[in-house]
N, C-alpha and C. Protein backbone atom coordinates (compact mmCIF):
# COMPACT_ATOMS: atom_id res chain seq x y z
N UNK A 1 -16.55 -84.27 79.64
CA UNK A 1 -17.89 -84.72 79.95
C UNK A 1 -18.82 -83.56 80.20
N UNK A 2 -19.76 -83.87 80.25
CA UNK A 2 -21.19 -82.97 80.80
C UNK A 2 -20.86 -82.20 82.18
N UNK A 3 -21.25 -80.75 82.46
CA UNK A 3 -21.39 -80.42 83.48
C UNK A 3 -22.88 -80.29 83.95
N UNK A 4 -23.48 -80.50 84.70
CA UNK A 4 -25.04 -80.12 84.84
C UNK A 4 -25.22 -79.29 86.02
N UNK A 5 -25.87 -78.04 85.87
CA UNK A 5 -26.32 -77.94 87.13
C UNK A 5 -27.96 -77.43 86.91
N UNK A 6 -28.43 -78.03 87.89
CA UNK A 6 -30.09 -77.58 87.88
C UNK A 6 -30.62 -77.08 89.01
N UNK A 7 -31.22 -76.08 89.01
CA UNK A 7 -32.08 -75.10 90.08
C UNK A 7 -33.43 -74.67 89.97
N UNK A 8 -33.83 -74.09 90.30
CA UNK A 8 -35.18 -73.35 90.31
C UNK A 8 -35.01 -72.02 90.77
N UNK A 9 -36.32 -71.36 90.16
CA UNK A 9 -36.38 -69.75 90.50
C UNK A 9 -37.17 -69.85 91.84
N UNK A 10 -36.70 -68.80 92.83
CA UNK A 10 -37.34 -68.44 93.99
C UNK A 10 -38.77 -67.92 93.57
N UNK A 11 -39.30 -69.08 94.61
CA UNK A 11 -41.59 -68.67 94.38
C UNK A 11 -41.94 -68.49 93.06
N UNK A 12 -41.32 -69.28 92.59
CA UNK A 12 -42.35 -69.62 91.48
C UNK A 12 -42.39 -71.27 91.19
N UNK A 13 -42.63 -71.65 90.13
CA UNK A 13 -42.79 -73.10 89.27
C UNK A 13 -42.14 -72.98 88.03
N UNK A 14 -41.00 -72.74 88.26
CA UNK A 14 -39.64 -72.67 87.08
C UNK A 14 -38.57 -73.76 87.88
N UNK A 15 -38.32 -74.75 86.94
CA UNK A 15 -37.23 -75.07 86.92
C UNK A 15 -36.17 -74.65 86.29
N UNK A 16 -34.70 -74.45 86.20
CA UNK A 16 -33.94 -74.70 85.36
C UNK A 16 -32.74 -75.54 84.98
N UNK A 17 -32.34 -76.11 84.09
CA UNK A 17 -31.06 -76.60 83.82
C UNK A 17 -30.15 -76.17 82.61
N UNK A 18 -28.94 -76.05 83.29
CA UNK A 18 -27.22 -76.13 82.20
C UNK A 18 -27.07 -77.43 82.26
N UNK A 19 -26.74 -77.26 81.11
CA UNK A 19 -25.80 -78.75 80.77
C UNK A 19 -24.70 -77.75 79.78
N UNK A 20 -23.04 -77.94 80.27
CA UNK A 20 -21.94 -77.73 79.66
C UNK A 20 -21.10 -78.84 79.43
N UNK A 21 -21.25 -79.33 77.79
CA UNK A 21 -19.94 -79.94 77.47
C UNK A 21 -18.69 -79.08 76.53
N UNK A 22 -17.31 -78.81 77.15
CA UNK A 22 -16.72 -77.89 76.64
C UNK A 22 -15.93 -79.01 75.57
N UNK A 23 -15.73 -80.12 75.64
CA UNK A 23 -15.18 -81.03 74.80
C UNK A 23 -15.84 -80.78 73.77
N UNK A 24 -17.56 -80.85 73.56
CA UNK A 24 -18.43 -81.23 72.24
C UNK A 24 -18.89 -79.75 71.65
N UNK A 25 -17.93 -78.64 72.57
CA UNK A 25 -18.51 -77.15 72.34
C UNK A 25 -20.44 -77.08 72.24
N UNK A 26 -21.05 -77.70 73.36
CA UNK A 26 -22.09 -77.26 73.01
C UNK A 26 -22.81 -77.34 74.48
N UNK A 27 -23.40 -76.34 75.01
CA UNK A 27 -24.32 -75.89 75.81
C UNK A 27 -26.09 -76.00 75.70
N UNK A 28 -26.67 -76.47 76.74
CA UNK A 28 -27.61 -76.66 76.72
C UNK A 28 -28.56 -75.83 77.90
N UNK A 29 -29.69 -75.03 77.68
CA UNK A 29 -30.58 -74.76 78.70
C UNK A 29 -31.81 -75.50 78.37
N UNK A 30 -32.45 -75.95 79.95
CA UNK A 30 -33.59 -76.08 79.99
C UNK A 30 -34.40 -75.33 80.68
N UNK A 31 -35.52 -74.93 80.41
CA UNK A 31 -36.26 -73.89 80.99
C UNK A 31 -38.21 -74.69 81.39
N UNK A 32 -38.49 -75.51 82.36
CA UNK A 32 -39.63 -75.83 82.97
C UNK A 32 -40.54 -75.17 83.41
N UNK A 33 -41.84 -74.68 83.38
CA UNK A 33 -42.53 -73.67 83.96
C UNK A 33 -43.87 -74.80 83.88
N UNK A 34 -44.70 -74.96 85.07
CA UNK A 34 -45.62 -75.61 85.40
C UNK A 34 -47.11 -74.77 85.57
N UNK A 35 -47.68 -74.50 85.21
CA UNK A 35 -49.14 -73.24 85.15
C UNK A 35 -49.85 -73.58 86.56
N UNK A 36 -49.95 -72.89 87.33
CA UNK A 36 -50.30 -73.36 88.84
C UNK A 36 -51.97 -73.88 89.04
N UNK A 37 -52.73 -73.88 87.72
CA UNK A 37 -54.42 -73.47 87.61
C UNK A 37 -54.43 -74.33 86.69
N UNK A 38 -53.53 -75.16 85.78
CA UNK A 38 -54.27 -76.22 85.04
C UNK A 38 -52.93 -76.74 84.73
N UNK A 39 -53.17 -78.16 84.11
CA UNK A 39 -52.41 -78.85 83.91
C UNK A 39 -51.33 -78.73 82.35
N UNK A 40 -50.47 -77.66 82.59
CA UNK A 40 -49.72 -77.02 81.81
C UNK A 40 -48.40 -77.31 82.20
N UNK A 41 -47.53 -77.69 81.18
CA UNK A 41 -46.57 -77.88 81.46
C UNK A 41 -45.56 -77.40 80.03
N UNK A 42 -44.50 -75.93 80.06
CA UNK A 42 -43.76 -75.81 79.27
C UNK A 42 -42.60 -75.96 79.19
N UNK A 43 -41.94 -76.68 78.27
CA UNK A 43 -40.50 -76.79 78.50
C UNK A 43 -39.44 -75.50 77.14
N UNK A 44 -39.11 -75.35 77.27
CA UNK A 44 -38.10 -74.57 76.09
C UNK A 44 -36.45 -74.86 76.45
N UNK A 45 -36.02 -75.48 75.41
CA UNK A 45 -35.24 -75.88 75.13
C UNK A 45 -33.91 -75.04 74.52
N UNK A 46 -32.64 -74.44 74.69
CA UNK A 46 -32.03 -73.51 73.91
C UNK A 46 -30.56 -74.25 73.77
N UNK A 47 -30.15 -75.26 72.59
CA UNK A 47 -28.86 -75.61 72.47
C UNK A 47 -27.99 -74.30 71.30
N UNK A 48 -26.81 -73.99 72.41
CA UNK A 48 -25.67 -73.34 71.80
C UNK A 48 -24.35 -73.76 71.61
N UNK A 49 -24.40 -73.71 70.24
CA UNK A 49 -23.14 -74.12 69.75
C UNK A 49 -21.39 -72.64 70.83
N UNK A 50 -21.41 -73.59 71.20
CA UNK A 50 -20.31 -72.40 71.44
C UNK A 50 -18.50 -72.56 71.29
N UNK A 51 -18.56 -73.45 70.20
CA UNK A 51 -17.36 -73.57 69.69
C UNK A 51 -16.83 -72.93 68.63
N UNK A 52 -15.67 -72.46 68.04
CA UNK A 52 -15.63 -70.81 67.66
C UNK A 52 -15.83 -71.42 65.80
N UNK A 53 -16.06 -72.85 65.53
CA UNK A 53 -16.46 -72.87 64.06
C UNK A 53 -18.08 -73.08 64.10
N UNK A 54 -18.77 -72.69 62.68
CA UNK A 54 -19.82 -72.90 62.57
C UNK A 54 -20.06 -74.64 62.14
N UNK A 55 -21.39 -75.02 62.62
CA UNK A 55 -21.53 -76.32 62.80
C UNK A 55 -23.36 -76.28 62.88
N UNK A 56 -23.90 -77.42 62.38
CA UNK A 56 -24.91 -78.32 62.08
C UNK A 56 -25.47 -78.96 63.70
N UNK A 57 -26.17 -78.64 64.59
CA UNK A 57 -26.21 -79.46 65.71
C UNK A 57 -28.38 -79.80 65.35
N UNK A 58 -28.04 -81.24 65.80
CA UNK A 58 -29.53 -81.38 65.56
C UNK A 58 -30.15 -81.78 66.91
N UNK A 59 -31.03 -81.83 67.38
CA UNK A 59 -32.13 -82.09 68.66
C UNK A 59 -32.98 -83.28 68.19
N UNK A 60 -32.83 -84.20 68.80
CA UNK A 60 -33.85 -85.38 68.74
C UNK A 60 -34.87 -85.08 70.43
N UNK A 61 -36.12 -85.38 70.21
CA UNK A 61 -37.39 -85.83 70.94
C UNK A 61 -37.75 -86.61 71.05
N UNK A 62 -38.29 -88.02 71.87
CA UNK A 62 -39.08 -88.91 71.96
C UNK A 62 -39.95 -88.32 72.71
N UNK A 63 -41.27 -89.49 72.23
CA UNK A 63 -42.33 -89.06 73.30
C UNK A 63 -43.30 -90.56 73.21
N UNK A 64 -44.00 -90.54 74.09
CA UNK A 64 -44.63 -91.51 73.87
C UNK A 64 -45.62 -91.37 75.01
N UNK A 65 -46.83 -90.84 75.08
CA UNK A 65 -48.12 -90.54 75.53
C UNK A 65 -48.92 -91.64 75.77
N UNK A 66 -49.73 -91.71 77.10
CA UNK A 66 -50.73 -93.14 77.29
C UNK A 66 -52.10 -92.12 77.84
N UNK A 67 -52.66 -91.42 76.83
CA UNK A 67 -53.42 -90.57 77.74
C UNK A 67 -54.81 -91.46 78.36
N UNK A 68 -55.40 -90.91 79.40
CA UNK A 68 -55.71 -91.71 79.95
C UNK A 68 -55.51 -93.12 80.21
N UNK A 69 -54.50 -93.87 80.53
CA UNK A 69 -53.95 -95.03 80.64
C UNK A 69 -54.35 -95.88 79.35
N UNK A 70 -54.30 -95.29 78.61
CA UNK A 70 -54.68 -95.99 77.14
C UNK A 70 -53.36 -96.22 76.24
N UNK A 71 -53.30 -97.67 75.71
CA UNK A 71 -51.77 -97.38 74.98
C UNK A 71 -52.36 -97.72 73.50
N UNK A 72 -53.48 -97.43 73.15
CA UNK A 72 -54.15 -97.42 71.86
C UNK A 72 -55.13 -96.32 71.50
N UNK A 73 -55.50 -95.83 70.20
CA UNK A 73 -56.74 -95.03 69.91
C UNK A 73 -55.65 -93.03 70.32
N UNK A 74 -54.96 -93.00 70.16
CA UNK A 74 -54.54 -91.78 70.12
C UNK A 74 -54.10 -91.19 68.78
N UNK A 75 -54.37 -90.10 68.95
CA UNK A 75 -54.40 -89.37 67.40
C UNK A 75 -53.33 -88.30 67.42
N UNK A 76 -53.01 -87.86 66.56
CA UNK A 76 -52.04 -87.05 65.82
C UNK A 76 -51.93 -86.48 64.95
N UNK A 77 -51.49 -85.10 64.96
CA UNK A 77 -51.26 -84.41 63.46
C UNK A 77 -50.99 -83.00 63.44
N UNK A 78 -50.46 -82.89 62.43
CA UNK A 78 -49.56 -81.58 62.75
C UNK A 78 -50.26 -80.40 61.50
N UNK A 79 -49.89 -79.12 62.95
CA UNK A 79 -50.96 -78.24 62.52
C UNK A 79 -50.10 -77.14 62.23
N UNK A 80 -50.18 -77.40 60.28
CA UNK A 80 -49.15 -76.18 59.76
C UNK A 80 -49.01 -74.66 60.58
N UNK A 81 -50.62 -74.04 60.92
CA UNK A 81 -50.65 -72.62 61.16
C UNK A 81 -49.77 -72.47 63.06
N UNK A 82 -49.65 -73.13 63.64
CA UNK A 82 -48.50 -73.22 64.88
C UNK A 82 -47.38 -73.96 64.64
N UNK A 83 -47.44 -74.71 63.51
CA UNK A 83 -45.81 -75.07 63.14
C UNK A 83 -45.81 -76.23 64.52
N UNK A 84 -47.10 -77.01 65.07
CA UNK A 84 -46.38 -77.77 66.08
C UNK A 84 -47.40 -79.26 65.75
N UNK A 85 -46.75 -80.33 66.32
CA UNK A 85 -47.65 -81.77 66.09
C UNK A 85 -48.28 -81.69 67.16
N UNK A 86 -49.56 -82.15 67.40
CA UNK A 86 -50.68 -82.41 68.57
C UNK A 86 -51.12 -83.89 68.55
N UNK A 87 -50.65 -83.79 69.83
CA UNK A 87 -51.37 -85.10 69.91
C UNK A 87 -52.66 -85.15 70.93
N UNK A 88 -53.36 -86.10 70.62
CA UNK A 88 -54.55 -85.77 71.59
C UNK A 88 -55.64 -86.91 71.82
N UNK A 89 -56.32 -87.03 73.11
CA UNK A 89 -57.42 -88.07 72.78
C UNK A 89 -58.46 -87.37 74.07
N UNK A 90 -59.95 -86.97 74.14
CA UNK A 90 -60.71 -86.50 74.56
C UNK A 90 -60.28 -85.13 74.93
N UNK A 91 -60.14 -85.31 76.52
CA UNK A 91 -60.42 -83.43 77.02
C UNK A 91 -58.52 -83.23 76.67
N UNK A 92 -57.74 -84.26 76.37
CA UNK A 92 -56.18 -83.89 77.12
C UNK A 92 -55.96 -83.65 75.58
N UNK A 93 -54.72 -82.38 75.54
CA UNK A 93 -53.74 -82.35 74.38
C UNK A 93 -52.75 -81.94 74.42
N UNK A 94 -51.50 -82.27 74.08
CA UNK A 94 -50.38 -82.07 73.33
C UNK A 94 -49.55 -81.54 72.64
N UNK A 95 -49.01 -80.31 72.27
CA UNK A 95 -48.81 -79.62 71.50
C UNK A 95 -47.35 -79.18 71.31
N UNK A 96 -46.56 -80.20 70.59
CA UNK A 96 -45.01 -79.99 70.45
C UNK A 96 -44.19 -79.32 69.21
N UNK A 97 -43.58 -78.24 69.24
CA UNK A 97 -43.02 -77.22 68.47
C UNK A 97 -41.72 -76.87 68.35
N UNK A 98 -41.25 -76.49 67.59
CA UNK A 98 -39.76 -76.29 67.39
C UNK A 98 -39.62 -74.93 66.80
N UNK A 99 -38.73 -74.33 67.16
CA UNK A 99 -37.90 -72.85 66.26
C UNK A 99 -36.52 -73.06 66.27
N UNK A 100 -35.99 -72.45 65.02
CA UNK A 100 -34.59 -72.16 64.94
C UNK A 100 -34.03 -71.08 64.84
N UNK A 101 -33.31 -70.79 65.28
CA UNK A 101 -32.78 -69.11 65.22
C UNK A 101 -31.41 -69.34 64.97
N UNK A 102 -31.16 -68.71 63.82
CA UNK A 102 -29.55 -68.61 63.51
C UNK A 102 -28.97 -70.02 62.41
């Protein structure tokens, strides 16, 4: 099964989490950082395969946004030159991205 452990960095607005499953050979970090001056919120995500064959692991996302308590009229679209989808409706936006390394 899953091992989890989650902490935070001393004085700051970092969270972090492990997740170790040694059964499914694959490791997970999460990395939270909250911007103390506006409403920023980053997450980075790092899954490692750490089982000694090479292997295919994929990441699924849901999301589902009500900005301003609205569950209609929100827009979307993805903006080749950051490689990320935005979503957005007035002053608030969105901006979700992916990299692969290796």
């Amino acid at each position: 099964g899953w091992r989890v452990r989650v902490g935070a960095s001393p004085d700051t607005f970092r969270g972090q989490t492990q997740a170790l499953n040694s059964d499914l050979g694959v490791e997970i970090f999460i990395t939270d950082i909250v911007y103390n001056e506006k409403n920023i919120l980053l997450r980075k995500v790092l899954v490692k395969n750490i089982s000694n064959r090479p292997r295919i692991i994929k990441v699924f996302f849901y999301h589902q946004f009500e900005l301003y308590e609205s569950h209609t009229a929100h827009t979307a679209f993805y903006d080749p030159r950051s490689q990320a989808l935005v979503h957005y409706r007035n002053q608030r936006a969105f901006a979700i991205g992916a990299q692969l390394d290796g």
